[in-house]
PDB file of N, CA and C in Angstrom:
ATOM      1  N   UNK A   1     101.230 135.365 213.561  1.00  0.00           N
ATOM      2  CA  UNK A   1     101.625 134.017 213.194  1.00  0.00           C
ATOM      3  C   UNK A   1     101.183 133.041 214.283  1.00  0.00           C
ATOM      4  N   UNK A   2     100.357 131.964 214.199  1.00  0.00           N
ATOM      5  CA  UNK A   2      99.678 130.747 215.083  1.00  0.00           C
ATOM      6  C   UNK A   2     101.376 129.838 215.467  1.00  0.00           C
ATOM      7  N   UNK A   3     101.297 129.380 216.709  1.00  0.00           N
ATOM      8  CA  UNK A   3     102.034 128.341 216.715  1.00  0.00           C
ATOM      9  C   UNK A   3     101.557 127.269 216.639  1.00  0.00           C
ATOM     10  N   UNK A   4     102.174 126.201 215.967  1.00  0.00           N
ATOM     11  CA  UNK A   4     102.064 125.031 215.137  1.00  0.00           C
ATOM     12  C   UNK A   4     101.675 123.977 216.944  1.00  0.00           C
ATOM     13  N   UNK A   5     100.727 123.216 216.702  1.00  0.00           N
ATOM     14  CA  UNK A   5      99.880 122.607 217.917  1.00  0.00           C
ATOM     15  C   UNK A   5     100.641 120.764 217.584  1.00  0.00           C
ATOM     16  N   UNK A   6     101.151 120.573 218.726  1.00  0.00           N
ATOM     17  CA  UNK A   6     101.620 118.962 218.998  1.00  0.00           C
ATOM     18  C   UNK A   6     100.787 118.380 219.549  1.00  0.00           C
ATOM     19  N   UNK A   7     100.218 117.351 218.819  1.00  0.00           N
ATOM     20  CA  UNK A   7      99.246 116.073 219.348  1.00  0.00           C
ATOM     21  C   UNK A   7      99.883 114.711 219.417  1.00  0.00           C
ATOM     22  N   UNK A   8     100.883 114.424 220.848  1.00  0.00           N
ATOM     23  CA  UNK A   8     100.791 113.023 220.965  1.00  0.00           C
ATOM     24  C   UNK A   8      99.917 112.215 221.099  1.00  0.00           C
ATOM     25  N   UNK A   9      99.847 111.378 220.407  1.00  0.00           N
ATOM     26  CA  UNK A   9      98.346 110.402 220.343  1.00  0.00           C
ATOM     27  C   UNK A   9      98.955 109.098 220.587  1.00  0.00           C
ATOM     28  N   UNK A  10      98.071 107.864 221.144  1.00  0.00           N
ATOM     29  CA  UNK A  10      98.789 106.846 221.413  1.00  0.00           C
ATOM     30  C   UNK A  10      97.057 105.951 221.497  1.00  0.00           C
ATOM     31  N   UNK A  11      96.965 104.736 220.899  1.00  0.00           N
ATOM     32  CA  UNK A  11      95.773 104.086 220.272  1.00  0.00           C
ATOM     33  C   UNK A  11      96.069 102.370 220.011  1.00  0.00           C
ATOM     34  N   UNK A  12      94.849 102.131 220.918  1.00  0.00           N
ATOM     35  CA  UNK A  12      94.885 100.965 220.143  1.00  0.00           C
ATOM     36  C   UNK A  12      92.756 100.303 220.385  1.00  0.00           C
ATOM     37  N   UNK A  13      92.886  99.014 219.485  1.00  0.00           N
ATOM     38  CA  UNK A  13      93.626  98.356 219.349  1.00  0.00           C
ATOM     39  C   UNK A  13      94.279  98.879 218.054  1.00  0.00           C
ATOM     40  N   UNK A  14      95.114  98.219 217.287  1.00  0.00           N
ATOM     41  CA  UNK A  14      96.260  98.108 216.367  1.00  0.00           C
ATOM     42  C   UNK A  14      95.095  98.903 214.967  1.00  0.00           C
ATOM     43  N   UNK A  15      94.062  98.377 214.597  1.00  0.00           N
ATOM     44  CA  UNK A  15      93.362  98.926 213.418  1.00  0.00           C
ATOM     45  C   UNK A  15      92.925 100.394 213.464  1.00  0.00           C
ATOM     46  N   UNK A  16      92.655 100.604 214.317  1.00  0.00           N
ATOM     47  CA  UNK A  16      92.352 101.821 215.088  1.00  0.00           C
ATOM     48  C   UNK A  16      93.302 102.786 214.989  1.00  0.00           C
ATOM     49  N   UNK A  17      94.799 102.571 215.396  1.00  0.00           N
ATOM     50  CA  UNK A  17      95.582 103.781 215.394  1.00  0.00           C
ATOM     51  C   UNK A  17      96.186 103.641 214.153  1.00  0.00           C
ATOM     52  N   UNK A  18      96.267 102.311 213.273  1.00  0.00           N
ATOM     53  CA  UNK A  18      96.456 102.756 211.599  1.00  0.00           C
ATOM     54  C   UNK A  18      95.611 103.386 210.898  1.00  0.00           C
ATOM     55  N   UNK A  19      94.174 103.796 211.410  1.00  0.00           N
ATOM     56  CA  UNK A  19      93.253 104.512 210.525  1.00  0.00           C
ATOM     57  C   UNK A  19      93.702 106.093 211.153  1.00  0.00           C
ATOM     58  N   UNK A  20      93.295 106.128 212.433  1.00  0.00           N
ATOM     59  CA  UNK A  20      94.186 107.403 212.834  1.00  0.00           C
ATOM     60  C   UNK A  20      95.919 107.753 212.437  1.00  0.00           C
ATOM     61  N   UNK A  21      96.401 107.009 212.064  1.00  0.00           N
ATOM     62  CA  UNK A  21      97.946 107.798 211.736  1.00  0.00           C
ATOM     63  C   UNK A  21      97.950 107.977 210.063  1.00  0.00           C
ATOM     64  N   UNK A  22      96.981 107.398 209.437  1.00  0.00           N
ATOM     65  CA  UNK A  22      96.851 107.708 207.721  1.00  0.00           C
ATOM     66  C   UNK A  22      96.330 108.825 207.618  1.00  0.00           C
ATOM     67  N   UNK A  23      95.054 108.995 208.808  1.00  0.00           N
ATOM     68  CA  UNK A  23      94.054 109.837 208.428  1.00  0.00           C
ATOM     69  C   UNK A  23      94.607 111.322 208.708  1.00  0.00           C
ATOM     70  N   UNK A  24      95.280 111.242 209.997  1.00  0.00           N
ATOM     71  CA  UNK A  24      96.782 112.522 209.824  1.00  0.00           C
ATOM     72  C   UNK A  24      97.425 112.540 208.876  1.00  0.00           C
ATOM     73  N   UNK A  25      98.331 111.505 208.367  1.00  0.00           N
ATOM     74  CA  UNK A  25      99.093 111.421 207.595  1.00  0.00           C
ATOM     75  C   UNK A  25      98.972 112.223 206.100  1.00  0.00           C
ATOM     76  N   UNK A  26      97.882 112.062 205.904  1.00  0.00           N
ATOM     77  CA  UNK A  26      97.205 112.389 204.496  1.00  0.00           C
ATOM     78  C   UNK A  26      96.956 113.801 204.568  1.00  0.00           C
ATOM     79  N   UNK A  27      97.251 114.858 205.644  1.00  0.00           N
ATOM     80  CA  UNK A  27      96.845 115.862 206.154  1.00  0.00           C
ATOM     81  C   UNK A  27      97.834 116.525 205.584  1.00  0.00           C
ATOM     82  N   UNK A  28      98.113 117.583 204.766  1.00  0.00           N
ATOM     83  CA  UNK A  28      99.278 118.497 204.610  1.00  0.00           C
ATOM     84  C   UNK A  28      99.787 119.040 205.468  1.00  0.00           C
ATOM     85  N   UNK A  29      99.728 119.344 206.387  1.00  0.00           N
ATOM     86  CA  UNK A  29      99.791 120.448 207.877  1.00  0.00           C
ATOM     87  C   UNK A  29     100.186 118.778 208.627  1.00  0.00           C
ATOM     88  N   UNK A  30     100.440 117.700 208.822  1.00  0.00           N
ATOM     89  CA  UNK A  30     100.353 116.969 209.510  1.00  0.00           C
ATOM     90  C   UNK A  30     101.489 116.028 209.484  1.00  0.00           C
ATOM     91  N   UNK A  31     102.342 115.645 210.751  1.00  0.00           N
ATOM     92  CA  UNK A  31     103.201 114.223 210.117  1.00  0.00           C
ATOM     93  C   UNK A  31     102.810 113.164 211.047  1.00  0.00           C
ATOM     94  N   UNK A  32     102.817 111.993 210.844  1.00  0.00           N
ATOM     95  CA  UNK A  32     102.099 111.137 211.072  1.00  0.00           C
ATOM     96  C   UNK A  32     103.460 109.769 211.257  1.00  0.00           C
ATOM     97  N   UNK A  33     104.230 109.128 212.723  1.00  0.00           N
ATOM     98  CA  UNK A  33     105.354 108.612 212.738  1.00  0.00           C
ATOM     99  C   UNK A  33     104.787 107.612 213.462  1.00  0.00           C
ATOM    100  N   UNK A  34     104.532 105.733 212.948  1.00  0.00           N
ATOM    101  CA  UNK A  34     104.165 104.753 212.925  1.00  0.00           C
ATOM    102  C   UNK A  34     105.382 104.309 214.289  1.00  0.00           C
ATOM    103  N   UNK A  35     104.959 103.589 215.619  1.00  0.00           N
ATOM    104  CA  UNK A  35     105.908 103.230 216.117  1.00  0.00           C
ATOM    105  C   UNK A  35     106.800 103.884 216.614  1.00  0.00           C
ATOM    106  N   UNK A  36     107.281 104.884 217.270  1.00  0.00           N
ATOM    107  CA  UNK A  36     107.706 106.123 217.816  1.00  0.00           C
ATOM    108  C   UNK A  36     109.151 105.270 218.186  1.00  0.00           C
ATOM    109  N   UNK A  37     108.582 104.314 219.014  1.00  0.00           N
ATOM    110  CA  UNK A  37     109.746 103.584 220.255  1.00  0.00           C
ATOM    111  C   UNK A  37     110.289 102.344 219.859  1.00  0.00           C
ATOM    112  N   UNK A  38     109.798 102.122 218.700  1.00  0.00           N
ATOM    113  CA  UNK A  38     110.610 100.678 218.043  1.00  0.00           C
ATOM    114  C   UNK A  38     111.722 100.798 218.193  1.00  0.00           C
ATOM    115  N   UNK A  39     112.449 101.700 217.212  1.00  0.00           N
ATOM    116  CA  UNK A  39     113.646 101.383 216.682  1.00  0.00           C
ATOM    117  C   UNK A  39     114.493 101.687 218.728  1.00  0.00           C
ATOM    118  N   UNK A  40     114.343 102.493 219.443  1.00  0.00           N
ATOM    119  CA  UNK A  40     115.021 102.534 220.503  1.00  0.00           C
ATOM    120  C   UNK A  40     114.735 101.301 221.459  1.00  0.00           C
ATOM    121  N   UNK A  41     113.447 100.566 221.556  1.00  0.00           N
ATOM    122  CA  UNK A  41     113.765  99.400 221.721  1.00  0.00           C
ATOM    123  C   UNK A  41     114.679  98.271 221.241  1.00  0.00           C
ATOM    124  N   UNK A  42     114.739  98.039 220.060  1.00  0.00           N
ATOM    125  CA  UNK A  42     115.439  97.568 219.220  1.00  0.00           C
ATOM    126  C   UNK A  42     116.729  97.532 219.888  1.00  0.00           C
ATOM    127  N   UNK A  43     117.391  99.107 219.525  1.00  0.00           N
ATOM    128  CA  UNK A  43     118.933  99.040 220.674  1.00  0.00           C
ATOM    129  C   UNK A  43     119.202  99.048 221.771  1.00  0.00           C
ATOM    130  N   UNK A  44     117.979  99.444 222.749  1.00  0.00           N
ATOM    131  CA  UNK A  44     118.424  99.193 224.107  1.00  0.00           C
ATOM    132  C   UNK A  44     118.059  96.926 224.615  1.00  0.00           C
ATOM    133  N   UNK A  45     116.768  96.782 223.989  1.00  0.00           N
ATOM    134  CA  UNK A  45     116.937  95.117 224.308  1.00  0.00           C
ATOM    135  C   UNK A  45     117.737  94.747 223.046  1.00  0.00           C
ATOM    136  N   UNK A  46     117.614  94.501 221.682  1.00  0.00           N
ATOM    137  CA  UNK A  46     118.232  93.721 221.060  1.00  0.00           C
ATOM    138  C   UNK A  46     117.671  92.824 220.422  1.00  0.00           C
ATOM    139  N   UNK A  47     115.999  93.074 220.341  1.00  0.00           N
ATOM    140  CA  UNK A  47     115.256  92.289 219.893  1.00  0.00           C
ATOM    141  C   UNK A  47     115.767  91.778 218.214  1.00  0.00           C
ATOM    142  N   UNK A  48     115.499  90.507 218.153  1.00  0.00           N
ATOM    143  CA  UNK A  48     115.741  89.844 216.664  1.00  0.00           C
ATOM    144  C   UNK A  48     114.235  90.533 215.673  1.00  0.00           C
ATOM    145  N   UNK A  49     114.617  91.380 214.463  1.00  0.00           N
ATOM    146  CA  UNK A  49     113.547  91.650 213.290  1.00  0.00           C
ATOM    147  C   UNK A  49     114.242  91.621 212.395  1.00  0.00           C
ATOM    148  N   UNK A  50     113.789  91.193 211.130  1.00  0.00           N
ATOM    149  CA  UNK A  50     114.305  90.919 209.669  1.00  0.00           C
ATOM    150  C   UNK A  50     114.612  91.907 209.357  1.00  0.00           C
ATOM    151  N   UNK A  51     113.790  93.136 209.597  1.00  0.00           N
ATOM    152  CA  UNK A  51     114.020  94.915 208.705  1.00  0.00           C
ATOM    153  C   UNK A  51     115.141  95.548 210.285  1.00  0.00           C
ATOM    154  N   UNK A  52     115.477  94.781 211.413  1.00  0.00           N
ATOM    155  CA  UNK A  52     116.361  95.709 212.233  1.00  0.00           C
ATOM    156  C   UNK A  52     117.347  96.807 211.920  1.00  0.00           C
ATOM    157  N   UNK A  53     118.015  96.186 210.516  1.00  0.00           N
ATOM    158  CA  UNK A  53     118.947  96.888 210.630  1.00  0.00           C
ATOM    159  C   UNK A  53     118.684  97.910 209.663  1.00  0.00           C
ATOM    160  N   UNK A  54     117.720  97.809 208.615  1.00  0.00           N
ATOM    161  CA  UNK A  54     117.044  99.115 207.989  1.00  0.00           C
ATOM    162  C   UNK A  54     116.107 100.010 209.450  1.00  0.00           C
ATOM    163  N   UNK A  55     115.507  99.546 209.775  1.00  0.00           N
ATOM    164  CA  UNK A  55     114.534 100.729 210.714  1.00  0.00           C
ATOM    165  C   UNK A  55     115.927 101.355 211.427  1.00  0.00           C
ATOM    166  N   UNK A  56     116.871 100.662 212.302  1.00  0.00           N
ATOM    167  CA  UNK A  56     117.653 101.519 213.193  1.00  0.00           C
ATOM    168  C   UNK A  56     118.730 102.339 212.272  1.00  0.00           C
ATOM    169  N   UNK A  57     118.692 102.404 210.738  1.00  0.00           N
ATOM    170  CA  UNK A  57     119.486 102.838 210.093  1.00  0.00           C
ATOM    171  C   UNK A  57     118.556 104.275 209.574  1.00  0.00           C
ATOM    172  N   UNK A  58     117.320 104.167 209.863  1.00  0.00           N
ATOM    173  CA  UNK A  58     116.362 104.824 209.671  1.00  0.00           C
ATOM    174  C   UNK A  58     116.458 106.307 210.911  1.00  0.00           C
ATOM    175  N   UNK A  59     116.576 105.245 212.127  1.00  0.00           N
ATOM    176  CA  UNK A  59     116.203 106.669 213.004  1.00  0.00           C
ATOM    177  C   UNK A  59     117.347 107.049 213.490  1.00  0.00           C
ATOM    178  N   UNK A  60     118.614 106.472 212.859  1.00  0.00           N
ATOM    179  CA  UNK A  60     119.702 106.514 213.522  1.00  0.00           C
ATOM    180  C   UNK A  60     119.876 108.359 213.921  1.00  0.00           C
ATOM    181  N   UNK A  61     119.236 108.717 213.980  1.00  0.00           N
ATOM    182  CA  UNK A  61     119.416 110.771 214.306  1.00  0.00           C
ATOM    183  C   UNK A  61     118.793 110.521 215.460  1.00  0.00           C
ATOM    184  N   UNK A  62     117.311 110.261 215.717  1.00  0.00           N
ATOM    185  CA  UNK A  62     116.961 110.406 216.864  1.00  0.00           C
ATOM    186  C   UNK A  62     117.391 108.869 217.773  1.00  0.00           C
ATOM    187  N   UNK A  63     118.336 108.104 217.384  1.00  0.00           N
ATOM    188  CA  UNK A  63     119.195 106.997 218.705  1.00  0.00           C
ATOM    189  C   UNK A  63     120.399 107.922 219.372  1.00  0.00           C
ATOM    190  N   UNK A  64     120.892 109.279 218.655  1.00  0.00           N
ATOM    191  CA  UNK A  64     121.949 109.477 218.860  1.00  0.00           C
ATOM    192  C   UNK A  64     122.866 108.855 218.175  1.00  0.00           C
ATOM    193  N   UNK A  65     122.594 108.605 216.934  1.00  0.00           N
ATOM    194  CA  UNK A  65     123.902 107.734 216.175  1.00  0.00           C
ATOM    195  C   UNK A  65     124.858 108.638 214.979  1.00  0.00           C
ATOM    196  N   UNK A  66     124.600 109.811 214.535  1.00  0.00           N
ATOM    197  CA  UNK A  66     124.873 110.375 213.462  1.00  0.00           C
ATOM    198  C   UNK A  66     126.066 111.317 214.083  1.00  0.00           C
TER     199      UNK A  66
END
């Protein structure tokens, strides 16, 4: 049995790492997570976004919230 291989990737500018995170994405074998550090920015500054309280309701597992 192979163990399953982790590729942190980190890209810019901005067009660039949306063609790279689809082009994983679209990969069966692959998951592909837009923005890693938003939502924990979000709660540690407090930044104002229209979708805040959906995204941090989103990762609320990996903030430690569940």
């Amino acid at each position: 049995m192979t163990r399953p291989v982790t590729i942190a990737m980190w890209s810019g500018p901005r067009n660039i790492s949306t063609a790279m995170m689809y082009s994983f994405g679209n990969r069966p074998d692959c998951f592909a997570w837009d923005e890693p550090f938003y939502a924990f920015s979000l709660k540690v500054h407090g930044n104002d976004h229209p979708m805040r309280d959906a995204i941090m309701e989103q990762c609320a597992e990996q903030l430690g919230q569940t």
